[in-house]
PDB file of N, CA and C in Angstrom:
ATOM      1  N   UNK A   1       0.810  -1.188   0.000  1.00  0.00           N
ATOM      2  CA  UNK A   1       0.000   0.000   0.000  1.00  0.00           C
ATOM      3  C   UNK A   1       0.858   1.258   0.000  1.00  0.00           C
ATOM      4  N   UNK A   2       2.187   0.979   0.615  1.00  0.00           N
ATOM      5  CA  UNK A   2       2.886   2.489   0.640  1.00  0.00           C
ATOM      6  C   UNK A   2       3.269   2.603  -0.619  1.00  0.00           C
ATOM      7  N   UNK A   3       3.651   1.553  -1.799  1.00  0.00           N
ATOM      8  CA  UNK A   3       4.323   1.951  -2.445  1.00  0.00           C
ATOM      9  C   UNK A   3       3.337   2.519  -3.985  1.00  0.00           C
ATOM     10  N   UNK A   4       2.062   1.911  -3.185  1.00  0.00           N
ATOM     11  CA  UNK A   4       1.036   2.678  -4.615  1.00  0.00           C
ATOM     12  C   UNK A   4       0.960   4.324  -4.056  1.00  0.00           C
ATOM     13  N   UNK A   5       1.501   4.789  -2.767  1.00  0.00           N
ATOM     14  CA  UNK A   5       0.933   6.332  -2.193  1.00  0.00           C
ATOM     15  C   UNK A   5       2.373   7.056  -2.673  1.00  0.00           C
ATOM     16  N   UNK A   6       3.407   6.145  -2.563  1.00  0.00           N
ATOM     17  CA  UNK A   6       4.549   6.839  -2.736  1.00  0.00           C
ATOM     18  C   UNK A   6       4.399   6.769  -4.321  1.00  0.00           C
ATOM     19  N   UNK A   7       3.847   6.036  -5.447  1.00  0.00           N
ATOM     20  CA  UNK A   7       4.349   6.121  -6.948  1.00  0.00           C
ATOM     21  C   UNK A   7       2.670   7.130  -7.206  1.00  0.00           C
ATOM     22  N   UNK A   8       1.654   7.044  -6.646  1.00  0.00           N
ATOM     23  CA  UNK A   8       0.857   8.229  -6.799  1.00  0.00           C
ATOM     24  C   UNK A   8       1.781   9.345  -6.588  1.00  0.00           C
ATOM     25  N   UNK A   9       1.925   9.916  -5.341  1.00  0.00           N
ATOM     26  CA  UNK A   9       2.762  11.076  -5.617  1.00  0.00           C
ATOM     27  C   UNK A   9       3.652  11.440  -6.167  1.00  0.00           C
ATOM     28  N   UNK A  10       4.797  10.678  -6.487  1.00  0.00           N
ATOM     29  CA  UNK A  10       5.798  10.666  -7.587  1.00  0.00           C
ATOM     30  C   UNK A  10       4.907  11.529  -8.753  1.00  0.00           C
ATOM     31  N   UNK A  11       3.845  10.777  -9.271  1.00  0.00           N
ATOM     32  CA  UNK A  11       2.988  11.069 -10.675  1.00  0.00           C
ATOM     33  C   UNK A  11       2.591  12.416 -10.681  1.00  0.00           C
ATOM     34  N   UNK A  12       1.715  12.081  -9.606  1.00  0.00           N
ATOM     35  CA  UNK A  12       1.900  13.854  -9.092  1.00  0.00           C
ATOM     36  C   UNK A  12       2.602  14.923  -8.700  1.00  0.00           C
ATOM     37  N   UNK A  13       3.787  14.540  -8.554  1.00  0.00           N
ATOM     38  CA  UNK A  13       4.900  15.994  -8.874  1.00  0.00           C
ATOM     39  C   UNK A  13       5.160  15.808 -10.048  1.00  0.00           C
ATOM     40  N   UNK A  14       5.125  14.501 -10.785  1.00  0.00           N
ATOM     41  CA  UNK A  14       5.563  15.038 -12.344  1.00  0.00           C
ATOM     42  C   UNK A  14       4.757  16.016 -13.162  1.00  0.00           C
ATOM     43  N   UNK A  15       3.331  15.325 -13.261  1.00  0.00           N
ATOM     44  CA  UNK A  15       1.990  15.952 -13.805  1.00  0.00           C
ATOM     45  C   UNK A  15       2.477  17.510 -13.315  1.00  0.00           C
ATOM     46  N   UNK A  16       2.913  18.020 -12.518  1.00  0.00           N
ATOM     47  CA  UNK A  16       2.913  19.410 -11.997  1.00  0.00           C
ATOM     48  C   UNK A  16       4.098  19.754 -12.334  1.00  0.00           C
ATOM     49  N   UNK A  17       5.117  19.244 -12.481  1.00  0.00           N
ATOM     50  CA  UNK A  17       6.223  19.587 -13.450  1.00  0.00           C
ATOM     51  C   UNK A  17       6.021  19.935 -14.766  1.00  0.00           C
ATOM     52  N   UNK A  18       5.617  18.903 -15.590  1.00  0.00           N
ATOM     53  CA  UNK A  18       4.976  19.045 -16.561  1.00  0.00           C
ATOM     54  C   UNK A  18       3.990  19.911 -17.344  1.00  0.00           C
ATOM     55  N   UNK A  19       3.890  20.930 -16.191  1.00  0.00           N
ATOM     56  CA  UNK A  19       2.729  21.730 -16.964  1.00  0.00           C
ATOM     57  C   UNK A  19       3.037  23.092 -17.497  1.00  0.00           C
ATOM     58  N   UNK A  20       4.230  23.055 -17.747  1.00  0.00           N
ATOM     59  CA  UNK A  20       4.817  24.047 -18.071  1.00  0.00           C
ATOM     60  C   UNK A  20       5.114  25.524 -17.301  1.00  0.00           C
ATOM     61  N   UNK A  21       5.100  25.111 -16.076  1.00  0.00           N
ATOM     62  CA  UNK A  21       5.862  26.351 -14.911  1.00  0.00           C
ATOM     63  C   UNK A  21       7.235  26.386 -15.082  1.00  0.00           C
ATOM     64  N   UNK A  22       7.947  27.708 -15.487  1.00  0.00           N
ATOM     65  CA  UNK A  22       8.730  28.059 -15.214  1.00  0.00           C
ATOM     66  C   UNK A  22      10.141  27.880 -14.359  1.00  0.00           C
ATOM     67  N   UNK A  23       9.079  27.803 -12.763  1.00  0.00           N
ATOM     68  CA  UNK A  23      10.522  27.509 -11.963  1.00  0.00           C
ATOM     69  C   UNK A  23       9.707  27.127 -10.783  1.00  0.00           C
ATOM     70  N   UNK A  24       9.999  26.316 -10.111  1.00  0.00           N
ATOM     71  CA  UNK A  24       9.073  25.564  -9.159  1.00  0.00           C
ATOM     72  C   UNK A  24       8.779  26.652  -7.923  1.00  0.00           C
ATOM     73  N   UNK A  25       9.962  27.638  -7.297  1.00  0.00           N
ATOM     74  CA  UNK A  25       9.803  28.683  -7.055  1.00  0.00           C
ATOM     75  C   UNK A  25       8.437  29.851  -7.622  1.00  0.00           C
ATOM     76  N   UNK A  26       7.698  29.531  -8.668  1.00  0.00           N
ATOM     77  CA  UNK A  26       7.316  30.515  -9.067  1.00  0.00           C
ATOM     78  C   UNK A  26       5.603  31.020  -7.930  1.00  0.00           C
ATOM     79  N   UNK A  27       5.678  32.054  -7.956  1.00  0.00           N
ATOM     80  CA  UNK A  27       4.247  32.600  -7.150  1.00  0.00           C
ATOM     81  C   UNK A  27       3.049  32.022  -7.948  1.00  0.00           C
ATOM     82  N   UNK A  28       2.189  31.382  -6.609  1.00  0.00           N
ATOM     83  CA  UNK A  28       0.936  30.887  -7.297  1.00  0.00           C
ATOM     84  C   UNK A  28      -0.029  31.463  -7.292  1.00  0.00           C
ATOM     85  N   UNK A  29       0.138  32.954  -7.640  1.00  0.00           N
ATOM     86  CA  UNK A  29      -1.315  33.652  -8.383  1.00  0.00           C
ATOM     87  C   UNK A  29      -0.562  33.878 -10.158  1.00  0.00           C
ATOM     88  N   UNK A  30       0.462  33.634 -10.400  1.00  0.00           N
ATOM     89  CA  UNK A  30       0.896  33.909 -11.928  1.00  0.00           C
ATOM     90  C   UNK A  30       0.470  32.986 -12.632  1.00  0.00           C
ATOM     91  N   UNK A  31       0.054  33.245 -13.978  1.00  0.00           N
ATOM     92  CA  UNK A  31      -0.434  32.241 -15.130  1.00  0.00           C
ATOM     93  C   UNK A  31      -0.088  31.288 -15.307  1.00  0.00           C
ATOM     94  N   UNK A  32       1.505  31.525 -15.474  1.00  0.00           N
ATOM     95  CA  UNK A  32       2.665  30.518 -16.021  1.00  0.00           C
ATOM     96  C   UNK A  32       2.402  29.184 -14.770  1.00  0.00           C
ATOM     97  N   UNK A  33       2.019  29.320 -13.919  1.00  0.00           N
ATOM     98  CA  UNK A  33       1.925  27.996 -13.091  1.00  0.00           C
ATOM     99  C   UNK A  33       0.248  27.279 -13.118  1.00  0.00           C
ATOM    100  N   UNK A  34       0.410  25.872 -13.222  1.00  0.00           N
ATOM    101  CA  UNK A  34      -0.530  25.281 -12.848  1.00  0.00           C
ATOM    102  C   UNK A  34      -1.562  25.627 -11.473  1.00  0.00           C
ATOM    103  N   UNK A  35      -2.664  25.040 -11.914  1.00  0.00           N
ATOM    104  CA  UNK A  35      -3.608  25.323 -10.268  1.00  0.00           C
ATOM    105  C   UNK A  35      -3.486  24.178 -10.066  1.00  0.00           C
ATOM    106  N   UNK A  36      -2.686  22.966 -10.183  1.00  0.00           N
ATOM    107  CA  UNK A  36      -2.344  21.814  -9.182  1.00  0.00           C
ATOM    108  C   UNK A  36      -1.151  22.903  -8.439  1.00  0.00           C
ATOM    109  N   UNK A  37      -0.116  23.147  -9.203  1.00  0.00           N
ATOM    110  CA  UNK A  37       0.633  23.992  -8.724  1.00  0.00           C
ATOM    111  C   UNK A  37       0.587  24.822  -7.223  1.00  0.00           C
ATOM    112  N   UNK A  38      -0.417  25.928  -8.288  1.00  0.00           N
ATOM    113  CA  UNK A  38      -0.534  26.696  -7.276  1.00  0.00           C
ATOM    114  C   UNK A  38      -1.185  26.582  -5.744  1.00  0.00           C
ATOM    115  N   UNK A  39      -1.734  25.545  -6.069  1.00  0.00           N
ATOM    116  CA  UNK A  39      -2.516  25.259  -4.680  1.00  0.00           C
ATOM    117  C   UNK A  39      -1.493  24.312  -3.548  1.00  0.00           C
ATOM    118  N   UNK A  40      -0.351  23.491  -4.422  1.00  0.00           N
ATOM    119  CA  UNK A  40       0.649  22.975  -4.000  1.00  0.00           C
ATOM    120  C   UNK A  40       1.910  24.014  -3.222  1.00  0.00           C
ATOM    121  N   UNK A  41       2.032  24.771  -3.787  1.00  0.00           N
ATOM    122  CA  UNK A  41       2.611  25.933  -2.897  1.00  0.00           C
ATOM    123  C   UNK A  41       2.064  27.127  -2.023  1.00  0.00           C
ATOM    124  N   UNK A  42       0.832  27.359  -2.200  1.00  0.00           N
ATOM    125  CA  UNK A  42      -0.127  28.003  -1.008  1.00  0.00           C
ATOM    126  C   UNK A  42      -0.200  26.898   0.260  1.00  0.00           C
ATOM    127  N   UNK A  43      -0.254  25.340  -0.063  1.00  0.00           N
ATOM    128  CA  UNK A  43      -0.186  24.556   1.096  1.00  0.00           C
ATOM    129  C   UNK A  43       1.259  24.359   1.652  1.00  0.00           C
ATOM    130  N   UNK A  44       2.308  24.725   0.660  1.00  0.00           N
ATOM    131  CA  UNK A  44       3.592  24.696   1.172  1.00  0.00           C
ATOM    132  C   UNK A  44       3.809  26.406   2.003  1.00  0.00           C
ATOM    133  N   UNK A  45       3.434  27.209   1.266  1.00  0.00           N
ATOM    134  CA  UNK A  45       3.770  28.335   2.437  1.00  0.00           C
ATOM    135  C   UNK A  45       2.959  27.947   3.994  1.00  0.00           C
ATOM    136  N   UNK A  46       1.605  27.527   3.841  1.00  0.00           N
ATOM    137  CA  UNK A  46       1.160  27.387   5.106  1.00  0.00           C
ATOM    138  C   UNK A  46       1.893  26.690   5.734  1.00  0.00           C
ATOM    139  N   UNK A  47       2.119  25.652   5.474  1.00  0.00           N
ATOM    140  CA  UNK A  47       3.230  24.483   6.475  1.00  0.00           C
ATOM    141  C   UNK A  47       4.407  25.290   6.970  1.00  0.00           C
ATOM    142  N   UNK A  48       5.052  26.374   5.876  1.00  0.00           N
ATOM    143  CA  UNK A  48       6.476  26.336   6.559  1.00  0.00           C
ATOM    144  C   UNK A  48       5.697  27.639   7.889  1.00  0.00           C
ATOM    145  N   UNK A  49       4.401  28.467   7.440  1.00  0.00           N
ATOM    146  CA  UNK A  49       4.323  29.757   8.441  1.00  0.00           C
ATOM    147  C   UNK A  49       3.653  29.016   9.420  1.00  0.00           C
ATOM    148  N   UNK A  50       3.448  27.510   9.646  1.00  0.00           N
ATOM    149  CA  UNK A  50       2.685  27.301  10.553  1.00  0.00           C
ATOM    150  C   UNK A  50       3.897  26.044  11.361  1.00  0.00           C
ATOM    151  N   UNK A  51       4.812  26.042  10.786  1.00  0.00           N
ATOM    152  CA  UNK A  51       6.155  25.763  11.712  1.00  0.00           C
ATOM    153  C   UNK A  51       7.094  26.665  12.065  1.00  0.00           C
ATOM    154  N   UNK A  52       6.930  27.633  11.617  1.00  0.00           N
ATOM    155  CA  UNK A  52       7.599  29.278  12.423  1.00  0.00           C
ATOM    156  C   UNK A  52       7.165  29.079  13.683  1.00  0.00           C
ATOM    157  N   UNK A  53       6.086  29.442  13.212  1.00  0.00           N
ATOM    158  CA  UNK A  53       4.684  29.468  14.789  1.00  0.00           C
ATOM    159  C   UNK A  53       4.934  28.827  15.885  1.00  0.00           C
ATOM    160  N   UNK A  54       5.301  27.239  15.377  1.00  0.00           N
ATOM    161  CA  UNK A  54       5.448  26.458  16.374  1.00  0.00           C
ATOM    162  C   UNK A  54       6.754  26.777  17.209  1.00  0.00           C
ATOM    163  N   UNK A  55       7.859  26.526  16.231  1.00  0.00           N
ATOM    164  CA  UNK A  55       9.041  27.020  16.847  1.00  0.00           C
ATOM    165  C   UNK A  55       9.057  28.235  17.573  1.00  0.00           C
ATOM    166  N   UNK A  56       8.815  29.371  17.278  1.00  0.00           N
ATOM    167  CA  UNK A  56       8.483  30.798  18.221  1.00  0.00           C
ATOM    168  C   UNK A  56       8.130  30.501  19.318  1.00  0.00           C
ATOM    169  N   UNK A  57       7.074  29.709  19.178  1.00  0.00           N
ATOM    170  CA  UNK A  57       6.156  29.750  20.406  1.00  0.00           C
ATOM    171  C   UNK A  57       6.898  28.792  21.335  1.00  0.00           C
ATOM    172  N   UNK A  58       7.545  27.774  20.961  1.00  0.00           N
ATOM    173  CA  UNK A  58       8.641  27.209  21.872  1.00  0.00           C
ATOM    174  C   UNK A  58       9.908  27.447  22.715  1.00  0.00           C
ATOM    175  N   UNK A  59      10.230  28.378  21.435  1.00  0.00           N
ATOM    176  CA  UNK A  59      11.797  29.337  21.910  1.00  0.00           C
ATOM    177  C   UNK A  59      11.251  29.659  22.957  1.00  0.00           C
ATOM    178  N   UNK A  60      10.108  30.869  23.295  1.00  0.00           N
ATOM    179  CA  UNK A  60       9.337  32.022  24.139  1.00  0.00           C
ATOM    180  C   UNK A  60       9.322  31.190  25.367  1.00  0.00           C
ATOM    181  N   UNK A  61       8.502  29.779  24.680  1.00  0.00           N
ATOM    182  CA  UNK A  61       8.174  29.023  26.264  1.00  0.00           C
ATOM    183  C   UNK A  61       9.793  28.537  26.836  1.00  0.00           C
ATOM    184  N   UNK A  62      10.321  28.805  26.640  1.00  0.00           N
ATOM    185  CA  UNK A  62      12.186  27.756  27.438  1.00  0.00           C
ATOM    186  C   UNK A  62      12.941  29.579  27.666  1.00  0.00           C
ATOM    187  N   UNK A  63      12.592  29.683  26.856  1.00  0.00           N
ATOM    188  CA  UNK A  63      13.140  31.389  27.601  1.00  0.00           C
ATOM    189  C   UNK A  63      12.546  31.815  29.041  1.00  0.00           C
ATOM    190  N   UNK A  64      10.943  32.280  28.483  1.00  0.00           N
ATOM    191  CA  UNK A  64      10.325  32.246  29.885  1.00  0.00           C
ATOM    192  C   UNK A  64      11.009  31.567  30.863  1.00  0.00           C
ATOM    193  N   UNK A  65      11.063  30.035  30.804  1.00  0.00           N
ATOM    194  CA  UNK A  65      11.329  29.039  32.069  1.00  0.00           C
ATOM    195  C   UNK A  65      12.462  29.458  32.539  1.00  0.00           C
ATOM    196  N   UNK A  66      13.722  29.522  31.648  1.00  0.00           N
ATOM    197  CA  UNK A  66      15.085  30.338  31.850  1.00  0.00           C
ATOM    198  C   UNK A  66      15.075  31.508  32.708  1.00  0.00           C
ATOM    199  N   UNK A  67      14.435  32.469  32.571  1.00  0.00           N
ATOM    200  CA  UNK A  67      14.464  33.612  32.886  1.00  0.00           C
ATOM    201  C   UNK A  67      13.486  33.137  34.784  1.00  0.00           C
ATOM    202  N   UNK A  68      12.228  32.541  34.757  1.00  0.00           N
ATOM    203  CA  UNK A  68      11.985  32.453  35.524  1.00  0.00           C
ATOM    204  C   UNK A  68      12.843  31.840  36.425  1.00  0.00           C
ATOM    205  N   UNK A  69      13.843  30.421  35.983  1.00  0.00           N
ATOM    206  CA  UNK A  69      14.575  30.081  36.674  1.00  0.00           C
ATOM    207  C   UNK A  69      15.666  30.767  37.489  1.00  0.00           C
ATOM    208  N   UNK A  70      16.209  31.593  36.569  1.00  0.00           N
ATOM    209  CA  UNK A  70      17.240  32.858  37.200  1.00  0.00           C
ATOM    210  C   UNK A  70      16.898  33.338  37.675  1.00  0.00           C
ATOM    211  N   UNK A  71      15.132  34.444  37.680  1.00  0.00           N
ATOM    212  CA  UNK A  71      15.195  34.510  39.156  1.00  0.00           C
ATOM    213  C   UNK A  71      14.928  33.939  40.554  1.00  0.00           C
ATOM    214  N   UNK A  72      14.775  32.270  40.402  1.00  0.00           N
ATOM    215  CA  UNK A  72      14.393  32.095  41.640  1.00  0.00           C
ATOM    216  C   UNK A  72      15.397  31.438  41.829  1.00  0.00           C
ATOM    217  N   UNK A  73      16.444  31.415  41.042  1.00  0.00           N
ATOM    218  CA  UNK A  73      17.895  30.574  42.076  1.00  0.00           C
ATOM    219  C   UNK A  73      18.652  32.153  42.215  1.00  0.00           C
TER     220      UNK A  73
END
């Protein structure tokens, strides 16, 4: 079963290769990219701004603890 999910997706980055975009980099409101495309990199910006998030919000929490720790030793 993994290897029909892993050769589906394979197909599917090709099909999206294939469609004549430019540069895989390219912004997905421009023509030149597919709307498999573009919707493939609107879900890739969300992932990476929604692992910022996470990380931030982690740094903040071990700082806090740090800082609280210093002052109570």
């Amino acid at each position: 079963m993994k290897e029909t999910r892993v050769s589906k997706y394979q197909q599917y980055r090709k099909s999206i290769s294939k469609k004549g975009s430019k540069g895989f980099f390219a912004p997905s409101k421009t023509e030149e990219v597919s709307i498999e495309m573009g919707l493939f990199l609107k879900l890739k910006k969300k992932r990476t701004i929604e692992n910022a998030v996470i990380i931030s919000v982690c740094a903040v929490i071990v700082l806090t603890l740090v800082i609280v720790g210093l002052r109570l030793f």
